[in-house]
N, C-alpha and C. Protein backbone atom coordinates (compact mmCIF):
# COMPACT_ATOMS: atom_id res chain seq x y z
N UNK A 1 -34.58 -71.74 50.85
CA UNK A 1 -35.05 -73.10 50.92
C UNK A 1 -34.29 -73.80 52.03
N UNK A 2 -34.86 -74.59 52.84
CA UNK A 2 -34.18 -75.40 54.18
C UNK A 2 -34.75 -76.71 54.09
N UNK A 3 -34.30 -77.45 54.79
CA UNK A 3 -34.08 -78.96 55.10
C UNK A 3 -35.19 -79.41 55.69
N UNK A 4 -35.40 -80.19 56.12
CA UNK A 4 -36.39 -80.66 57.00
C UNK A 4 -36.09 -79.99 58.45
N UNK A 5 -34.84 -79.62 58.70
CA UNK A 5 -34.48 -79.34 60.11
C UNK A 5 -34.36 -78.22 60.16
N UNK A 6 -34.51 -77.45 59.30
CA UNK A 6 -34.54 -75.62 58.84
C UNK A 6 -33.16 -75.15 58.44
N UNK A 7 -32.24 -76.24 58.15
CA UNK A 7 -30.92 -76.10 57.76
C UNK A 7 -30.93 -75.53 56.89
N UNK A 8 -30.92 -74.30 56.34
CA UNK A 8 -30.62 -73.60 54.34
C UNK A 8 -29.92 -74.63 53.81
N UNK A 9 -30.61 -74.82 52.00
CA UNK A 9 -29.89 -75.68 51.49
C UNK A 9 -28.31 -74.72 50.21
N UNK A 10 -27.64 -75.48 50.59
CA UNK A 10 -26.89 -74.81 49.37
C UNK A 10 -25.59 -74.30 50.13
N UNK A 11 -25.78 -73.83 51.61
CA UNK A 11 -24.69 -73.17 52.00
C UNK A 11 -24.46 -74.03 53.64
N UNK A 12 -23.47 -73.91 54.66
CA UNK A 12 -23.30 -74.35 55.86
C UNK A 12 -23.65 -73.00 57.00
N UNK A 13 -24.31 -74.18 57.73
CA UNK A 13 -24.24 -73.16 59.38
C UNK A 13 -25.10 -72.54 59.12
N UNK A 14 -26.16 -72.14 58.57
CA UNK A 14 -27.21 -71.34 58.10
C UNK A 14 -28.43 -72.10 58.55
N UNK A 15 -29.03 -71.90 59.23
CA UNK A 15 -30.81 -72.28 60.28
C UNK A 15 -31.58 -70.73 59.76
N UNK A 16 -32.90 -71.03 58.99
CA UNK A 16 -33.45 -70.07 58.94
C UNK A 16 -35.53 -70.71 59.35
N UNK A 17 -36.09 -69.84 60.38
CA UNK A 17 -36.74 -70.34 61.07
C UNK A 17 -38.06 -69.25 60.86
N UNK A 18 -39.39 -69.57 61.09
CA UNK A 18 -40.61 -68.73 60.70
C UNK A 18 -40.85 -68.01 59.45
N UNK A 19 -41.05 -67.40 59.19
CA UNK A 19 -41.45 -66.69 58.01
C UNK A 19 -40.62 -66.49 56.65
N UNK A 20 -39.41 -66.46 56.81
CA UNK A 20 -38.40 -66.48 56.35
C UNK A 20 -38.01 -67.90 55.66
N UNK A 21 -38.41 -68.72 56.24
CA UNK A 21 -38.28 -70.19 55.76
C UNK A 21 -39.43 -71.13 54.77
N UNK A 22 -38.72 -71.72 53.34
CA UNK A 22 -39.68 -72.32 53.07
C UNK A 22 -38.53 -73.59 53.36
N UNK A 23 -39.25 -74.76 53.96
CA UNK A 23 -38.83 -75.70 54.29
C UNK A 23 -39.57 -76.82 53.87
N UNK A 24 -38.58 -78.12 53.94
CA UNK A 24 -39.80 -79.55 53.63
C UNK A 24 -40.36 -80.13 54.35
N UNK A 25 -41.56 -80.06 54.36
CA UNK A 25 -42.46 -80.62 55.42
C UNK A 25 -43.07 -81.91 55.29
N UNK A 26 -42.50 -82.75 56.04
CA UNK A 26 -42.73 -84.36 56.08
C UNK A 26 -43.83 -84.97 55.82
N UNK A 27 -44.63 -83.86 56.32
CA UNK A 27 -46.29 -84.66 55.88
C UNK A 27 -46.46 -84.61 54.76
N UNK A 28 -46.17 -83.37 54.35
CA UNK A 28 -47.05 -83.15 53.05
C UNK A 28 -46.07 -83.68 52.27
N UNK A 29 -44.79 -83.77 52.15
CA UNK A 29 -44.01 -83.69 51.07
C UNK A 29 -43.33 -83.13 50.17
N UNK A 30 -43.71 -82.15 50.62
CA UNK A 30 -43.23 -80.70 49.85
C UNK A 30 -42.20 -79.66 50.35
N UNK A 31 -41.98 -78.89 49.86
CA UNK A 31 -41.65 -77.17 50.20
C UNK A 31 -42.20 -76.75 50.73
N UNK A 32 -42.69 -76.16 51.98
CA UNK A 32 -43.48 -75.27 52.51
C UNK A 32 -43.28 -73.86 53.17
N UNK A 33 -44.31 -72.97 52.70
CA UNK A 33 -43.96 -71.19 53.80
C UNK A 33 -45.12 -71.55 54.94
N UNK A 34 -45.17 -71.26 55.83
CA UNK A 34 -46.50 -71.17 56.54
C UNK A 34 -45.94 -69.74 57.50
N UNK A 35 -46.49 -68.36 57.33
CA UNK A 35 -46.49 -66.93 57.96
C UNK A 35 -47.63 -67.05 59.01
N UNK A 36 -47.39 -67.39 60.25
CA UNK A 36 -47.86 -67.42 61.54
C UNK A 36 -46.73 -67.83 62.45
N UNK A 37 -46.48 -66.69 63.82
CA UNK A 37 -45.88 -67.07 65.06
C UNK A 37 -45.66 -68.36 65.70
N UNK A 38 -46.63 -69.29 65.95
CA UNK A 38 -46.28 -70.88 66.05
C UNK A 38 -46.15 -71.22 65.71
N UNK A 39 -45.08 -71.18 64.26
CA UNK A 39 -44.72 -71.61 63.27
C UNK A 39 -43.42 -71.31 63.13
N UNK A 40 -42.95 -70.30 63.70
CA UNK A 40 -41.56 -69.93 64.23
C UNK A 40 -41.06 -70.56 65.39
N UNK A 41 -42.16 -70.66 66.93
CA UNK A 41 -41.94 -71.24 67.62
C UNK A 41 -41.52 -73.08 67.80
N UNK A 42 -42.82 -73.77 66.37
CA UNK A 42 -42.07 -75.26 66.03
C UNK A 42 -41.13 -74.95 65.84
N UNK A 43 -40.83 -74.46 64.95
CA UNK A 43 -39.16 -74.28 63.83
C UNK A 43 -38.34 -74.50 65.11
N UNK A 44 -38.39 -73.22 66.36
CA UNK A 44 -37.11 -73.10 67.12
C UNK A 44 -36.80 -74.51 67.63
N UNK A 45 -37.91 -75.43 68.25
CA UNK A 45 -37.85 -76.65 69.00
C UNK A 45 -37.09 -78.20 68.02
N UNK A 46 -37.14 -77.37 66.59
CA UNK A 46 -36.40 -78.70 65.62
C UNK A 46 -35.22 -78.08 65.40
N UNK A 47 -35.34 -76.95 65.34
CA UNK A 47 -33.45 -76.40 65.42
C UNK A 47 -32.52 -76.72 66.79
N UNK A 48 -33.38 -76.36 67.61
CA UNK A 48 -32.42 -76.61 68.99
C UNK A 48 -32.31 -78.25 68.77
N UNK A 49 -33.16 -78.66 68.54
CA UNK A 49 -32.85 -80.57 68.67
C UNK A 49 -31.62 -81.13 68.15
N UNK A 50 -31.79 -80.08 66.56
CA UNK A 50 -30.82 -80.89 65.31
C UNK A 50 -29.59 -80.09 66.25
N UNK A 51 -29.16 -79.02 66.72
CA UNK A 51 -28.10 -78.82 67.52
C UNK A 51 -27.63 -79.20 68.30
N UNK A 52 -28.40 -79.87 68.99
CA UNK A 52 -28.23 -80.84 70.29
C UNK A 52 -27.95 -82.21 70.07
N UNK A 53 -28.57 -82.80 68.73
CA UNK A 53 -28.15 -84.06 68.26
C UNK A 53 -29.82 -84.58 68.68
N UNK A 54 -30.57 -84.18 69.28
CA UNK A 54 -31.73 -85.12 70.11
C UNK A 54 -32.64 -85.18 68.59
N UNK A 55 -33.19 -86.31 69.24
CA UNK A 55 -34.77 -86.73 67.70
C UNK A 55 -34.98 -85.07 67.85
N UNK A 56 -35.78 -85.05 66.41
CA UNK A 56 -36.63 -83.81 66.25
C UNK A 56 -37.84 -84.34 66.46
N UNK A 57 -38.67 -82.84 67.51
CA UNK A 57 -40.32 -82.96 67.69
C UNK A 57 -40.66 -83.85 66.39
N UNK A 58 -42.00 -84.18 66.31
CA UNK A 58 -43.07 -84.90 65.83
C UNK A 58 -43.47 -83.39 64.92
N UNK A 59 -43.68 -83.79 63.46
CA UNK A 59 -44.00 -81.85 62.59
C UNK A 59 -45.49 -81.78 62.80
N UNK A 60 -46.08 -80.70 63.54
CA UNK A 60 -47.34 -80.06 63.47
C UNK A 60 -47.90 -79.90 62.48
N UNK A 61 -49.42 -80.45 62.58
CA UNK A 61 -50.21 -79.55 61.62
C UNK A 61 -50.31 -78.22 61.55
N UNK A 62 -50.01 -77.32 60.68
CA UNK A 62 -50.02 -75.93 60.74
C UNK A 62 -51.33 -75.19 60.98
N UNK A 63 -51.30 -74.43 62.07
CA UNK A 63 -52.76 -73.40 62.01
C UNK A 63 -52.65 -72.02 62.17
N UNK A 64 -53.28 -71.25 61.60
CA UNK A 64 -53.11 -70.19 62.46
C UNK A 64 -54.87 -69.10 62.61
N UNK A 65 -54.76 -68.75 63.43
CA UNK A 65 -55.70 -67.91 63.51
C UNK A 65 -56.22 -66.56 63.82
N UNK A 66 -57.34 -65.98 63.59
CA UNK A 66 -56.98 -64.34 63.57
C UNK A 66 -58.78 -63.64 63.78
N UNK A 67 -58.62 -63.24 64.76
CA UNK A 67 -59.71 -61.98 65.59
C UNK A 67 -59.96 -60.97 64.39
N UNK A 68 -61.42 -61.29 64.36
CA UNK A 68 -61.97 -60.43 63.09
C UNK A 68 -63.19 -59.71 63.39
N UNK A 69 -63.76 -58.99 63.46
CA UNK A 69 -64.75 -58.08 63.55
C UNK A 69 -66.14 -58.59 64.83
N UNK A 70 -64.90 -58.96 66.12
CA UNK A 70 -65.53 -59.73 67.17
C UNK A 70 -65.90 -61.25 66.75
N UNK A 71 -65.21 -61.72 65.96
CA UNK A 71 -65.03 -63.42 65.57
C UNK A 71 -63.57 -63.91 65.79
N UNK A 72 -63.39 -65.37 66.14
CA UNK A 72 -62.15 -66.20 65.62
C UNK A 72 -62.16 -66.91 64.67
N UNK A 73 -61.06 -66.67 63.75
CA UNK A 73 -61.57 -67.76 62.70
C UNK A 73 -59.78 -68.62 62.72
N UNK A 74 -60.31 -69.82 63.00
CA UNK A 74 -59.33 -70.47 63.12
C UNK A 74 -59.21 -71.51 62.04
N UNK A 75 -58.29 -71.79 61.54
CA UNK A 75 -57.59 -72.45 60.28
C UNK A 75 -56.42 -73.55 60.92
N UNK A 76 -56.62 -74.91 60.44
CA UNK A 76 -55.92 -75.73 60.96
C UNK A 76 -55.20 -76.63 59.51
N UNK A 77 -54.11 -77.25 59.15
CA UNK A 77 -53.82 -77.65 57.94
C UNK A 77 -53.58 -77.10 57.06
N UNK A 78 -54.17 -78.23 55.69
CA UNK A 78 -54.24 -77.39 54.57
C UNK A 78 -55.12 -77.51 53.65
N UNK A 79 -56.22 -77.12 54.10
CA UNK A 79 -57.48 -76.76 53.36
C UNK A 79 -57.67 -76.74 51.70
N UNK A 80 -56.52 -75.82 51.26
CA UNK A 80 -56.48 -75.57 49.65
C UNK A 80 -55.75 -77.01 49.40
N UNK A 81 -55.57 -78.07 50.15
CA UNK A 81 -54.90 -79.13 49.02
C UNK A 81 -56.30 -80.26 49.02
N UNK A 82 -57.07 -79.74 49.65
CA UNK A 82 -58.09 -80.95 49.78
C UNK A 82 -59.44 -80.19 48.89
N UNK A 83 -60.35 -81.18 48.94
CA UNK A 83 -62.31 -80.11 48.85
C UNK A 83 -62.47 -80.81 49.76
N UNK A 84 -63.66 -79.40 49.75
CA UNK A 84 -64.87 -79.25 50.50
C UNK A 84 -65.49 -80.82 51.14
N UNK A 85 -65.44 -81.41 52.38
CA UNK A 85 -66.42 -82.50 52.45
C UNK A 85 -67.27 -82.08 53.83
N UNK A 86 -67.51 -81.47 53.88
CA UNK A 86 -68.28 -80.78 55.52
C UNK A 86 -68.26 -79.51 55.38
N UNK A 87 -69.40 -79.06 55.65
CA UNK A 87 -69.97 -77.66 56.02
C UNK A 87 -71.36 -77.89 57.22
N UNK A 88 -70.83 -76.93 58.01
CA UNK A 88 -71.75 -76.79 58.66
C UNK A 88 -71.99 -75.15 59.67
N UNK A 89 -73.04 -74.58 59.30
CA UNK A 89 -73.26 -73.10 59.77
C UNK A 89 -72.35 -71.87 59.19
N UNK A 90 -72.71 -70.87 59.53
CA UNK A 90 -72.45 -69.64 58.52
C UNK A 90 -70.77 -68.71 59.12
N UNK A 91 -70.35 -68.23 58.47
CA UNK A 91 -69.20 -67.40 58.76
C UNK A 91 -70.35 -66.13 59.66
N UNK A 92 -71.13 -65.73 59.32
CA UNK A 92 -71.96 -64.51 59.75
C UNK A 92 -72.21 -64.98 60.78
N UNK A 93 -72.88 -65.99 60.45
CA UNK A 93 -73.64 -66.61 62.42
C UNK A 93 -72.29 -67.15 63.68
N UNK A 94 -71.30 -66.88 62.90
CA UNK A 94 -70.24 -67.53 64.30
C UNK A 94 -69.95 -68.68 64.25
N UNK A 95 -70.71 -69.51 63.33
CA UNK A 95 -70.69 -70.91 63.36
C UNK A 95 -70.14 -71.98 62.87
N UNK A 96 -69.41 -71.19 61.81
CA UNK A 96 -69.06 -72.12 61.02
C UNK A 96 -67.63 -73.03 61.17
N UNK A 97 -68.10 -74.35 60.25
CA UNK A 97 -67.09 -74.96 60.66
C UNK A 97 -67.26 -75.92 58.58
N UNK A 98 -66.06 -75.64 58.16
CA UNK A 98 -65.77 -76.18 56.87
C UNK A 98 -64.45 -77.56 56.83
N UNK A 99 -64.80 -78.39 56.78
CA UNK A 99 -63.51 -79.59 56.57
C UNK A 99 -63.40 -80.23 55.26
N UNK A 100 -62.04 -80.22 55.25
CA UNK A 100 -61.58 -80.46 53.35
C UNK A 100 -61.10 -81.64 53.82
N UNK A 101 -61.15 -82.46 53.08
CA UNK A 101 -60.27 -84.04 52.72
C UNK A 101 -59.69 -84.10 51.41
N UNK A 102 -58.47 -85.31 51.14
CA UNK A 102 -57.62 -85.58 50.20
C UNK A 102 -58.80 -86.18 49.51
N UNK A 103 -57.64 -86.74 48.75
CA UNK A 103 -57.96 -87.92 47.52
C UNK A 103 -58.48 -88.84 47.98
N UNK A 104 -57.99 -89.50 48.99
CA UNK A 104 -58.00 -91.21 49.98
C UNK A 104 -59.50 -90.79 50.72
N UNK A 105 -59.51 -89.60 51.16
CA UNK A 105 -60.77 -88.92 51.85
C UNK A 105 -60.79 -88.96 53.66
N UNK A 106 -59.20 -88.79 53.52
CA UNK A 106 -58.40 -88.07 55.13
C UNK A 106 -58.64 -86.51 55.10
N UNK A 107 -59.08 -86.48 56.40
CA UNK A 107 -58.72 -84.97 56.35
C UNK A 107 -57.62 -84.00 56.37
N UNK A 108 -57.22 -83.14 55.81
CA UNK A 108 -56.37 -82.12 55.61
C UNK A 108 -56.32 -81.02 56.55
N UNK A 109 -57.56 -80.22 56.32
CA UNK A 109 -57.57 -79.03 56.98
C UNK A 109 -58.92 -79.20 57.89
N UNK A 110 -59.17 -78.00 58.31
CA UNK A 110 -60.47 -76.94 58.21
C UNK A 110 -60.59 -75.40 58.86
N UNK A 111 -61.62 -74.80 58.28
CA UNK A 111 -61.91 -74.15 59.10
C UNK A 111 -62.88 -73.68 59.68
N UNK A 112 -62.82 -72.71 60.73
CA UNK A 112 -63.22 -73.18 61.80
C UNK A 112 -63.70 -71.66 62.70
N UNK A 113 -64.81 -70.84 62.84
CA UNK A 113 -65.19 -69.87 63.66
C UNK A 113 -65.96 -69.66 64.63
N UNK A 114 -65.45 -69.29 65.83
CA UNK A 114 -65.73 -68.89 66.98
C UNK A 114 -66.39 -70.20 67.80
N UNK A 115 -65.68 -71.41 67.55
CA UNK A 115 -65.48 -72.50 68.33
C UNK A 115 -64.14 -73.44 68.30
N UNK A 116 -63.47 -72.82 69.89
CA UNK A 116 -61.85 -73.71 69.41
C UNK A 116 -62.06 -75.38 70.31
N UNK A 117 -62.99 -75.68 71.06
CA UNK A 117 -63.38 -77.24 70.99
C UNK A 117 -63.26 -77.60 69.82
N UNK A 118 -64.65 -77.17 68.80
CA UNK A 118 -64.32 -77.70 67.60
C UNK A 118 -63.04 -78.13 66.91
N UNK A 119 -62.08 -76.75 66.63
CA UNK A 119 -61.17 -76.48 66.17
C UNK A 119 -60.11 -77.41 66.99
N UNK A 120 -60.15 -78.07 68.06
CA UNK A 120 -59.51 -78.75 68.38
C UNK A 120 -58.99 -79.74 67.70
N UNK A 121 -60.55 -80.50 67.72
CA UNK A 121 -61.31 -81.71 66.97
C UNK A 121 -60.55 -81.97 65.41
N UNK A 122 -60.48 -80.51 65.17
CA UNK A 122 -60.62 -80.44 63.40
C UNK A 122 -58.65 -80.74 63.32
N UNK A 123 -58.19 -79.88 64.51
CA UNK A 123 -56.65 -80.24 64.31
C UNK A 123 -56.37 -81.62 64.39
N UNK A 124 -56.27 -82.33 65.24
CA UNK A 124 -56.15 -83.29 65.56
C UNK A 124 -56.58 -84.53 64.71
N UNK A 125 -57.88 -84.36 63.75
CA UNK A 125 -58.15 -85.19 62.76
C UNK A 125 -57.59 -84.85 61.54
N UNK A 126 -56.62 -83.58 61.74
CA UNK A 126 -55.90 -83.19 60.14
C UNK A 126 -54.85 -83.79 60.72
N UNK A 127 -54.30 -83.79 62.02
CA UNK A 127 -53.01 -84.57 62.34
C UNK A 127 -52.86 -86.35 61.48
N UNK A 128 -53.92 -86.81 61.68
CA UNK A 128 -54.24 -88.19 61.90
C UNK A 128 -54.90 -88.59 60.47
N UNK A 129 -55.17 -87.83 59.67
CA UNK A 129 -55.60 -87.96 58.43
C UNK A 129 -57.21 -88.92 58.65
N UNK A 130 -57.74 -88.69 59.85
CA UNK A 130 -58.94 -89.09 60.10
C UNK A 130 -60.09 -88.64 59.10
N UNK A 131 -60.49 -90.13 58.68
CA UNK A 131 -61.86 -89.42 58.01
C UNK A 131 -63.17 -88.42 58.45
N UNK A 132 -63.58 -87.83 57.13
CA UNK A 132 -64.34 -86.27 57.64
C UNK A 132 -65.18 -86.84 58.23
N UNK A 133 -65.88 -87.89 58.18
CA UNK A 133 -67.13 -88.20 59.04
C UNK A 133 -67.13 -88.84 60.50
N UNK A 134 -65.83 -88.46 60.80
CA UNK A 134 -65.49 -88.88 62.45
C UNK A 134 -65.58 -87.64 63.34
N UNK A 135 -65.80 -86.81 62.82
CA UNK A 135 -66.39 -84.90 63.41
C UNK A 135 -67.65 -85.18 63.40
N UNK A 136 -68.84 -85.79 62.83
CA UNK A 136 -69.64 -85.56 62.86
C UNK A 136 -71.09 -84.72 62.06
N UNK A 137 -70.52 -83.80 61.53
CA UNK A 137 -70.68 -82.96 60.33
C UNK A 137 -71.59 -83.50 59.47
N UNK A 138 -72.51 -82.56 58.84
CA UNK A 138 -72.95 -82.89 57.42
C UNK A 138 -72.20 -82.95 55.91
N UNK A 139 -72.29 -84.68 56.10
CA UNK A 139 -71.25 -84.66 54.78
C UNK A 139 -71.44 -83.65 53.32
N UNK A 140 -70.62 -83.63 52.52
CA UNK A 140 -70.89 -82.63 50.84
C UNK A 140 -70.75 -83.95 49.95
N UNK A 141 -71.33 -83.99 49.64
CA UNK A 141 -71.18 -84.69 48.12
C UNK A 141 -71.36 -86.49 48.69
N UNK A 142 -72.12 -86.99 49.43
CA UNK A 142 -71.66 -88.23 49.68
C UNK A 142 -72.33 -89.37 48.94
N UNK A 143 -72.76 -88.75 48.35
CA UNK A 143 -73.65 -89.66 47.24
C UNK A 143 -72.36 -90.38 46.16
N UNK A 144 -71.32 -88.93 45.68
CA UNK A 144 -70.35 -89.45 44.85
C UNK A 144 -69.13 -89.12 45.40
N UNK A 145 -69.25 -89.30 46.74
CA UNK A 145 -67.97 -89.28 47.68
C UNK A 145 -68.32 -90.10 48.88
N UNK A 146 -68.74 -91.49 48.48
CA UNK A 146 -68.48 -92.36 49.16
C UNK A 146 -67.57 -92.44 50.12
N UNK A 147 -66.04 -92.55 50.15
CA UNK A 147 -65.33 -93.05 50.67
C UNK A 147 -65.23 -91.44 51.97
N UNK A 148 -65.96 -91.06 52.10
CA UNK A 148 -66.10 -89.55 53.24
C UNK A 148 -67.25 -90.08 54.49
N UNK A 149 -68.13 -90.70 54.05
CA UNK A 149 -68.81 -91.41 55.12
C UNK A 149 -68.65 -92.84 55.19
């Protein structure tokens, strides 16, 4: 377990960084593991800071993504803490693109295949807790999820 700054808690002088680390992550509030390479690479840029004394980076939305049977499927956030409020096109057809929102009806995650414009889009509005209907998307449920459009 580590700090916000990847400091281990419990003992001194101990920085533990990527995969190895569940740490607290400011956004969410929590404990977090996230097992992806740019996720080691944030870590290094808030360790060198807290060593240096300088502010720490701004904490990333977490993504990671992975080359699948001639597809990308890219994953931005955190999808499992939100539902479903956007779907649009198929995992088969290349197309798809799924965005989850909270409670408040900010977005969290999404994901996201074989379009990283999109996937841009989708990070950047999980950064910002932007509502799902600022992508554009066909809303889910908006009849009794008002507060999504």
């Amino acid at each position: 377990m580590c700090d916000r700054f990847c400091a281990a808690t419990g003992v001194e002088d101990v920085l533990a960084i990527g995969d190895v680390s569940r740490w607290f992550d400011v956004r969410v509030q929590r404990q977090v593991r996230v097992e992806h390479w740019t996720n080691a690479n944030e870590h290094g840029a808030i360790v060198a800071a807290d060593i240096l004394g300088l502010p720490a980076p701004a904490v990333q939305v977490p993504y990671v993504w992975s080359d699948q049977y001639g597809h990308r499927i890219q994953i931005a956030g955190r999808p499992a803490t939100g539902s479903l409020a956007a779907l649009q096109g198929t995992a088969v057809g290349g197309d798809l693109v799924a965005l989850y929102a909270g409670d408040g009806g900010g977005l969290v995650g999404g994901v996201v295949v074989d379009d990283t414009r999109t996937f841009m889009k989708v990070r950047r509005g999980s950064a910002a807790g932007a509502p799902a209907r600022s992508l554009g998307l066909p809303l889910i449920g908006t009849e009794s999820r008002s507060q999504w459009h």
